[in-house]
Protein backbone atom coordinates (compact mmCIF):
# COMPACT_ATOMS: atom_id res chain seq x y z
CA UNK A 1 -32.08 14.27 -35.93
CA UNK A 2 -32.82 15.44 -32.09
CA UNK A 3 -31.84 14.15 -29.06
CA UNK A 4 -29.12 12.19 -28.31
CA UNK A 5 -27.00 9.75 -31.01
CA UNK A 6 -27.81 6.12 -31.13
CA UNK A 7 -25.74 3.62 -32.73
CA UNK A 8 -27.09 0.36 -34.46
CA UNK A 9 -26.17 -2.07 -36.78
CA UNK A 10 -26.59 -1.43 -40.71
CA UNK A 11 -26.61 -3.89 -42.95
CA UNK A 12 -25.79 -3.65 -46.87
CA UNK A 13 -27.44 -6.28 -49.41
CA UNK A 14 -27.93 -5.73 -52.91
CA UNK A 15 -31.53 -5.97 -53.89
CA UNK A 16 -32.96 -8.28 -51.11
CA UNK A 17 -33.04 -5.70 -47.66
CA UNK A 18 -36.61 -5.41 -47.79
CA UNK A 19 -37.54 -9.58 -47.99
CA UNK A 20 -34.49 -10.40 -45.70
CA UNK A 21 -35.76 -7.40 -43.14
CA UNK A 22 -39.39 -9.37 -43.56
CA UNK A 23 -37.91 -12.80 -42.68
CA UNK A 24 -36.09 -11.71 -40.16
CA UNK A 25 -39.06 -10.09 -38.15
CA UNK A 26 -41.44 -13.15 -39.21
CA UNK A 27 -39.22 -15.21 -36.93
CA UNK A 28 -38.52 -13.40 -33.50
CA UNK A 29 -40.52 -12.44 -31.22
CA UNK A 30 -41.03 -8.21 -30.32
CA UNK A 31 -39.72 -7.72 -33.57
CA UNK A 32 -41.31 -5.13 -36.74
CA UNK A 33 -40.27 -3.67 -39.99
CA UNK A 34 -40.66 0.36 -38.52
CA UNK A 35 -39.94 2.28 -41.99
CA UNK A 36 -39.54 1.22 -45.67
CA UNK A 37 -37.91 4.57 -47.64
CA UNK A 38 -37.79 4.12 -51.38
CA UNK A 39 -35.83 5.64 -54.26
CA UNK A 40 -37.50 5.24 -57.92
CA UNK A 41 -40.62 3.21 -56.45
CA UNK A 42 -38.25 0.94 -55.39
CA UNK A 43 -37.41 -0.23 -51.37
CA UNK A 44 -34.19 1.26 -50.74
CA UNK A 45 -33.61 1.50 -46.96
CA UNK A 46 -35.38 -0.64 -44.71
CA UNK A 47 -35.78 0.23 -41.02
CA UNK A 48 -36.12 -2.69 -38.43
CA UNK A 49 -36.42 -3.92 -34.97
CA UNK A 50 -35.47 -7.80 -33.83
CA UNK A 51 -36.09 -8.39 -30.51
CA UNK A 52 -36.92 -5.19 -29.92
CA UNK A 53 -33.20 -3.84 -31.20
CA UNK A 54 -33.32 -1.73 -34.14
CA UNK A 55 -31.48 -2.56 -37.76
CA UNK A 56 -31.52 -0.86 -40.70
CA UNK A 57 -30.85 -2.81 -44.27
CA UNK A 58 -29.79 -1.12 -47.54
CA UNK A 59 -30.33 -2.20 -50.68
CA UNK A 60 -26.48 -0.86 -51.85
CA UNK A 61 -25.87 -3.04 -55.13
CA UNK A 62 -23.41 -5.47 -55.56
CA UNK A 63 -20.40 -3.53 -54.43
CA UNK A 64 -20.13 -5.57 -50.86
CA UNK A 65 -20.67 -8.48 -49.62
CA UNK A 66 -21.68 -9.58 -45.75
CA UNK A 67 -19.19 -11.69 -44.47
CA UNK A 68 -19.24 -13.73 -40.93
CA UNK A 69 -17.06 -11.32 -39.30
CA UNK A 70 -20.71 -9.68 -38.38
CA UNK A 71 -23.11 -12.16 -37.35
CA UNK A 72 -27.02 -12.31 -35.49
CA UNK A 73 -25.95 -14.03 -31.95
CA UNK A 74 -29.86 -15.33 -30.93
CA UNK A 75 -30.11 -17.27 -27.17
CA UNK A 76 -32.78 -19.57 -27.40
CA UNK A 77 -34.89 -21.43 -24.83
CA UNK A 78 -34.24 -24.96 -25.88
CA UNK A 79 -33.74 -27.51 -28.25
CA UNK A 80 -36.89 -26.70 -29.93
CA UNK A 81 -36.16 -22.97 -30.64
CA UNK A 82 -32.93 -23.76 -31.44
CA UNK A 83 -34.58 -26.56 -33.97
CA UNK A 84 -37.11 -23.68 -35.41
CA UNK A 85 -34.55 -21.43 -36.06
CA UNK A 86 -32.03 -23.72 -37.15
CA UNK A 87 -34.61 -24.72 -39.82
CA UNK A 88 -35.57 -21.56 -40.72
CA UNK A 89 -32.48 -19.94 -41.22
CA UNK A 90 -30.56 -22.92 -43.41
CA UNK A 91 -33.24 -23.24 -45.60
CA UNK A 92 -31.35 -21.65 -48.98
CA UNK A 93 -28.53 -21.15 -46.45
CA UNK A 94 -25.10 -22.81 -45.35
CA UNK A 95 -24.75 -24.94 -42.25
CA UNK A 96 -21.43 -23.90 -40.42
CA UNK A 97 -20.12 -25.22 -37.52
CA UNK A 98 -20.53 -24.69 -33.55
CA UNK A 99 -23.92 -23.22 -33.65
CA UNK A 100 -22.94 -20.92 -36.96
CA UNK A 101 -24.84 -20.73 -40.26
CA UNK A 102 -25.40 -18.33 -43.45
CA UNK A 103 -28.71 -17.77 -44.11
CA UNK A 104 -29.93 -17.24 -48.00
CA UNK A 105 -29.51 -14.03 -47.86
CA UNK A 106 -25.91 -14.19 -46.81
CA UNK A 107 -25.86 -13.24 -43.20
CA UNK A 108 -24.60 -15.19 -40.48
CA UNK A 109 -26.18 -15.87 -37.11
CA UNK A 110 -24.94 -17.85 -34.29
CA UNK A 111 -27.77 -20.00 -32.62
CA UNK A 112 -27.69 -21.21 -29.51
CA UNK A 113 -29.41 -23.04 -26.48
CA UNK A 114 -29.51 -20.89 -23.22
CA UNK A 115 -27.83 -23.85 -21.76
CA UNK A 116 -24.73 -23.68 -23.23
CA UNK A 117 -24.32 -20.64 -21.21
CA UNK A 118 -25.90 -21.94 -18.00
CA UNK A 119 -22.89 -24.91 -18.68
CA UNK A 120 -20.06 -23.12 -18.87
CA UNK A 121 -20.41 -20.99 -15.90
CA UNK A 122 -21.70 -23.72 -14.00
CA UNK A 123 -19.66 -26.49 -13.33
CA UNK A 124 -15.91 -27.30 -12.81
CA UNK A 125 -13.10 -26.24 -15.46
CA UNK A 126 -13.64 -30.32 -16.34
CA UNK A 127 -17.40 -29.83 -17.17
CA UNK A 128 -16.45 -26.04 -19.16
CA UNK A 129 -14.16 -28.46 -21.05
CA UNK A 130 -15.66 -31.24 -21.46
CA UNK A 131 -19.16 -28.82 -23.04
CA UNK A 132 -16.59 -26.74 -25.50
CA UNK A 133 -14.90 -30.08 -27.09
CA UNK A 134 -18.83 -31.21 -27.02
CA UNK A 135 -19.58 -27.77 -28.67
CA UNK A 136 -16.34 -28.23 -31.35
CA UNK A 137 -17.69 -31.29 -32.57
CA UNK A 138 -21.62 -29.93 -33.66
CA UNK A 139 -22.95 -27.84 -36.46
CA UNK A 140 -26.67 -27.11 -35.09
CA UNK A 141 -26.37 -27.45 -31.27
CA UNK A 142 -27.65 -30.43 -29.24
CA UNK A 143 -28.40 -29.10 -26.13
CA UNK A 144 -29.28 -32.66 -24.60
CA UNK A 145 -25.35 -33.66 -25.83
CA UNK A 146 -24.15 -30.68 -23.84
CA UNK A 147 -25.96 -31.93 -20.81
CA UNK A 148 -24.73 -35.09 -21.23
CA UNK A 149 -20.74 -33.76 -21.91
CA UNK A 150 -21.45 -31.68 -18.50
CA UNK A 151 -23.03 -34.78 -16.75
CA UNK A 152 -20.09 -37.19 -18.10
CA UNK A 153 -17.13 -34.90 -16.33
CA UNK A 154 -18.60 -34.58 -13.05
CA UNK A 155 -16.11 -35.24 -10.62
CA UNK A 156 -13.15 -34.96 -13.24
């Protein structure tokens, strides 16, 4: 290795790196599979960029497990991102809570509108409350509800 050191995040599945490194890429934009190594004609690490960030994925065996305590945190442009991804993500996966899900390959991301964001930093410490408790209350987000939460505590 040459030049300077670069950290980035590496993930360990047991068989599935190379289809979960595929998905991934397939659903955000500026984002590739750069390098598939393999051991015994099989994929065995699989290099990746989402969004332009680059991951690499293992395929270690059963010997760990992802867990939420490392997640994908995506910002999206509206409801209908947030929708698309939403979708994609759950399908074989887990609905959490605030935004949170486990997708089917076990690893967690955190979806959410740009205006959640926006909310929070915009308004008075009644609005920032009255968008969390909105926020508490969802599994996918509603970014329309969050407007409406922000709307609803004006002058409070």
């Amino acid at each position: 290795m040459t030049g300077p050191s670069a950290a980035h995040p590496f993930l360990w599945f047991e068989r599935e790196a190379e289809e979960a490194a595929r998905f991934y890429v397939s659903l955000l934009p500026d984002s590739q599979i750069t390098e598939i190594e393999t051991q015994d004609g099989k994929p065995f690490i699989v290099s990746f960029t989402l969004s332009g960030i680059p991951y690499t994925a293992l395929n270690g065996g059963p010997h760990y497990v992802l867990t939420p305590a490392f997640s994908f945190a995506v910002t999206c442009d509206g409801q209908a991102e947030v929708d698309r991804l939403w979708s994609a993500l759950t399908e074989g996966g887990q609905a959490l809570q605030c935004g949170w899900l486990t997708d089917r390959f076990g690893v967690t991301w955190q979806i959410v509108p740009r205006q959640f964001f926006e909310l929070r930093k915009a308004g008075t410490p009644a609005q920032t409350a009255a968008v969390m408790e909105a926020m508490m209350k969802m599994v996918k987000f509603d970014a329309a509800a969050l407007e409406a939460a922000f709307e609803g505590a004006k002058g409070g």
